[in-house]
N, C-alpha and C. Protein backbone atom coordinates (compact mmCIF):
# COMPACT_ATOMS: atom_id res chain seq x y z
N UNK A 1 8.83 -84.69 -3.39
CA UNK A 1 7.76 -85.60 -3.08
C UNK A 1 8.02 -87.00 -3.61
N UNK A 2 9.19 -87.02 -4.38
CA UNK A 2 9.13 -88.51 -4.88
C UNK A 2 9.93 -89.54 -3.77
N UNK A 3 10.69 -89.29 -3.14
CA UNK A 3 11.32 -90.12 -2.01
C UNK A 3 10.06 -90.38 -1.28
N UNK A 4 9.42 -89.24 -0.74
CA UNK A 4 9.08 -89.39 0.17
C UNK A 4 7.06 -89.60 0.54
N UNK A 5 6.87 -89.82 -1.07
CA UNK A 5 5.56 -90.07 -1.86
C UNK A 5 4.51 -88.71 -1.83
N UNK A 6 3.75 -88.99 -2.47
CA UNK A 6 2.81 -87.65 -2.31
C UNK A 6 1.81 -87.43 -0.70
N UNK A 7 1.73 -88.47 -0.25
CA UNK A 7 1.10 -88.59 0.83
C UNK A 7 1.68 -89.18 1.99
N UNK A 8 3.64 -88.94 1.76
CA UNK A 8 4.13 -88.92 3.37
C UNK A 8 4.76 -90.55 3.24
N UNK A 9 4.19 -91.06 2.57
CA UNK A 9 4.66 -93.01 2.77
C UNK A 9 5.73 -92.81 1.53
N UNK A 10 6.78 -93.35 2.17
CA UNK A 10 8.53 -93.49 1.61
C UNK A 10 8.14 -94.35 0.46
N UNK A 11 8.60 -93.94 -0.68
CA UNK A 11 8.70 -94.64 -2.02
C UNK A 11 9.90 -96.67 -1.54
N UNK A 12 10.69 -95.86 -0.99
CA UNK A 12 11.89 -97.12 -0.81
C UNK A 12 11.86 -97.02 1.07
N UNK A 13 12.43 -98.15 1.17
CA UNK A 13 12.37 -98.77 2.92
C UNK A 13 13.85 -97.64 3.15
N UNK A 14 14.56 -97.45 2.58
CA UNK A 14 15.90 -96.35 3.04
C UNK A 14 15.56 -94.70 3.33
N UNK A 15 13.93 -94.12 2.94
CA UNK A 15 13.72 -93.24 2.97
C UNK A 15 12.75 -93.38 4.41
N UNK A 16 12.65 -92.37 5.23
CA UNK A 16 11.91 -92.34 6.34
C UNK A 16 10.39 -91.61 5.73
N UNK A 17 8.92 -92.26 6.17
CA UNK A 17 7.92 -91.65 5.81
C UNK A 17 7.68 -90.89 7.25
N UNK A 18 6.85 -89.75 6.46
CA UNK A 18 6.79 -88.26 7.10
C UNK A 18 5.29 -87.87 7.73
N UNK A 19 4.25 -88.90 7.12
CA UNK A 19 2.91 -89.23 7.40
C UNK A 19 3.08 -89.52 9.18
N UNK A 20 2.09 -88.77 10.18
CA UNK A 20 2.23 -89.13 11.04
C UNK A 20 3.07 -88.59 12.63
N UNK A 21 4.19 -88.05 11.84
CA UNK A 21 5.47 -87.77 12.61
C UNK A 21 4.98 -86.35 13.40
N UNK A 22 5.59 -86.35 14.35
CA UNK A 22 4.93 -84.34 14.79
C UNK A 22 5.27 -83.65 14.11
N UNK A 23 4.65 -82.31 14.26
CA UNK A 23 5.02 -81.37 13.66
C UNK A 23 6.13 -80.57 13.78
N UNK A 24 6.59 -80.47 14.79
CA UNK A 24 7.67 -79.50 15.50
C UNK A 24 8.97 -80.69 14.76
N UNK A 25 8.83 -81.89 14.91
CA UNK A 25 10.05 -82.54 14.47
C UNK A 25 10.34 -82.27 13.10
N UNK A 26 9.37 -82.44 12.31
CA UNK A 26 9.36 -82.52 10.76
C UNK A 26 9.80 -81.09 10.52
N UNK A 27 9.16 -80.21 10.98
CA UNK A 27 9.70 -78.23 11.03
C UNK A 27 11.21 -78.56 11.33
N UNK A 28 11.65 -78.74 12.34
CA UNK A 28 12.95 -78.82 13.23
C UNK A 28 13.85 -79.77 11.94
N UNK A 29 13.63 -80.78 11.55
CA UNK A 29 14.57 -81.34 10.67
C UNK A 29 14.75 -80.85 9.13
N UNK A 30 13.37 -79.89 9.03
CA UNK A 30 13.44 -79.31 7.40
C UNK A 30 13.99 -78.31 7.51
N UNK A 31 14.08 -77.38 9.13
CA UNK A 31 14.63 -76.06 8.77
C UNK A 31 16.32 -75.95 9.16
N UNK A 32 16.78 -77.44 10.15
CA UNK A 32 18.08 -78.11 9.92
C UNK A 32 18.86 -78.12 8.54
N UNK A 33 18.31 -79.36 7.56
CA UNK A 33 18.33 -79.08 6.13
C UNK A 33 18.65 -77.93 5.07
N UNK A 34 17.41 -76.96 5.24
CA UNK A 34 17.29 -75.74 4.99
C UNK A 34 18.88 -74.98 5.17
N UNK A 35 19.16 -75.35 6.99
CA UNK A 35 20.60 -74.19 7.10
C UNK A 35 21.79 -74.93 7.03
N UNK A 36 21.72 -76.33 6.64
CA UNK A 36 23.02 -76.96 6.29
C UNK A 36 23.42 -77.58 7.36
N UNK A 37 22.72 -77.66 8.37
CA UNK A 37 23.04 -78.43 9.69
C UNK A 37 22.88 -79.93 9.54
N UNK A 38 21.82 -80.55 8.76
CA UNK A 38 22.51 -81.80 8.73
C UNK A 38 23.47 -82.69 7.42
N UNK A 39 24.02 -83.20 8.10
CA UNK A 39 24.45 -83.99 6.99
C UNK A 39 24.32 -85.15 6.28
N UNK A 40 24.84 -85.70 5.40
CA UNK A 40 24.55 -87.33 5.12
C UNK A 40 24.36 -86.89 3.07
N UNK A 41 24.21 -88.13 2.84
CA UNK A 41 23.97 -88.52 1.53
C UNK A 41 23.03 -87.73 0.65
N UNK A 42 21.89 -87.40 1.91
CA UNK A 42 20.82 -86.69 0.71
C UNK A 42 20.33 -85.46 1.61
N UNK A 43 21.56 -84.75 2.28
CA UNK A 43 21.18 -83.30 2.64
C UNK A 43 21.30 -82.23 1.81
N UNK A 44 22.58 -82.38 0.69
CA UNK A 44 22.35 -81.84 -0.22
C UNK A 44 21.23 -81.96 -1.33
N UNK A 45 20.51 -82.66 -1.43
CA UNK A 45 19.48 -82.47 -2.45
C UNK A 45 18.13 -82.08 -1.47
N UNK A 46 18.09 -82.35 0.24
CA UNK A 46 17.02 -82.08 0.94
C UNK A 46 17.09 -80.71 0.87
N UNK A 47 18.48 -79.97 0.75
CA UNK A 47 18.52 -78.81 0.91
C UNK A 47 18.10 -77.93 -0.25
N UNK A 48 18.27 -78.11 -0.93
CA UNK A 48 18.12 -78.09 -2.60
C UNK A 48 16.60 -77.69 -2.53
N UNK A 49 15.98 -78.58 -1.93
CA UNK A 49 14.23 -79.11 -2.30
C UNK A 49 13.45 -77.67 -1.15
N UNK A 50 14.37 -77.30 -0.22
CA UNK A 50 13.46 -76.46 0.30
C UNK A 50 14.22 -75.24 0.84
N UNK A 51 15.16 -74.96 0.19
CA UNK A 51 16.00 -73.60 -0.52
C UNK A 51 14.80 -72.64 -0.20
N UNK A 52 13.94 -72.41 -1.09
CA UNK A 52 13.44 -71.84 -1.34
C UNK A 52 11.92 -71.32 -0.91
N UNK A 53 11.89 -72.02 0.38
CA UNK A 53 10.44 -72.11 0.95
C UNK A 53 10.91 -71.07 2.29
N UNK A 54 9.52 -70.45 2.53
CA UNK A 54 9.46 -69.90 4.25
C UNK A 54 9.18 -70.30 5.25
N UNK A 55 9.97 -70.02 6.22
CA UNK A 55 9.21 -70.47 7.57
C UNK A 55 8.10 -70.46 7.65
N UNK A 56 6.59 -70.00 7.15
CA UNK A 56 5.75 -70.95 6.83
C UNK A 56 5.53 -72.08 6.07
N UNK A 57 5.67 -71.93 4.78
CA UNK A 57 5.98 -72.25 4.08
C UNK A 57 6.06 -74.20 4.97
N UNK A 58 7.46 -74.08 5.53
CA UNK A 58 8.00 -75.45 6.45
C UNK A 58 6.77 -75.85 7.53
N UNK A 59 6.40 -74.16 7.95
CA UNK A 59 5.58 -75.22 9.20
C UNK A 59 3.80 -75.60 8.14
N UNK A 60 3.42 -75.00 7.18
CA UNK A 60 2.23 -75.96 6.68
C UNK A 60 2.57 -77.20 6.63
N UNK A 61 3.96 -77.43 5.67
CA UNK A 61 4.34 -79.11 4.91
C UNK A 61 4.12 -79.83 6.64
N UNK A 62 4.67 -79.20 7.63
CA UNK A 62 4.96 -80.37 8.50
C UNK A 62 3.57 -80.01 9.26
N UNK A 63 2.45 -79.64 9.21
CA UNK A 63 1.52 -79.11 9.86
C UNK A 63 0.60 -80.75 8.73
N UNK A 64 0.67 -80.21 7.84
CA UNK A 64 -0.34 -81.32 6.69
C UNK A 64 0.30 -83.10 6.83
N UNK A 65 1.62 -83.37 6.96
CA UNK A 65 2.44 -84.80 7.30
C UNK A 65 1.91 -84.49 8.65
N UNK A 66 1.72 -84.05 9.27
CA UNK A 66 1.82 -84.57 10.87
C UNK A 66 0.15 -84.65 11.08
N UNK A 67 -0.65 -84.07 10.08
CA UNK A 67 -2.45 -84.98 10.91
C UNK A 67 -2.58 -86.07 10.14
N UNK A 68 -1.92 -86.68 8.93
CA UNK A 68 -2.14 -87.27 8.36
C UNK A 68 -1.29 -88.25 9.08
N UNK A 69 -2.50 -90.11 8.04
CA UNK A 69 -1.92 -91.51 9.16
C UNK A 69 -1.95 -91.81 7.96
């Protein structure tokens, strides 16, 4: 939650905020993450951060960012 603030708005302009976004995308890119499919600078620590969550688990977080503005 700290990149990406407690309520979805990006701490820094390099982080994308999550407030807003659909749901199916935010699911689709956390459970990417999750299986190592994407890459870049901070997939290893995205992956890290939700290791350990369930496919629910993914679709609440992106269910709660996606009604929220």
């Amino acid at each position: 939650m700290f990149c990406h603030g407690t309520d979805g708005k990006a701490t820094q302009v390099s982080y994308p905020n999550l407030d807003g976004q659909s749901a199916e995308y935010l699911y689709s890119a956390m459970k990417a993450y999750q299986l190592g499919e994407r890459t870049g600078p901070m997939a290893e620590m995205m992956r890290a951060q939700l290791q350990r969550l369930n496919d629910q688990d993914l679709r609440d977080i992106a269910a709660f960012y996606a009604s929220s503005q």
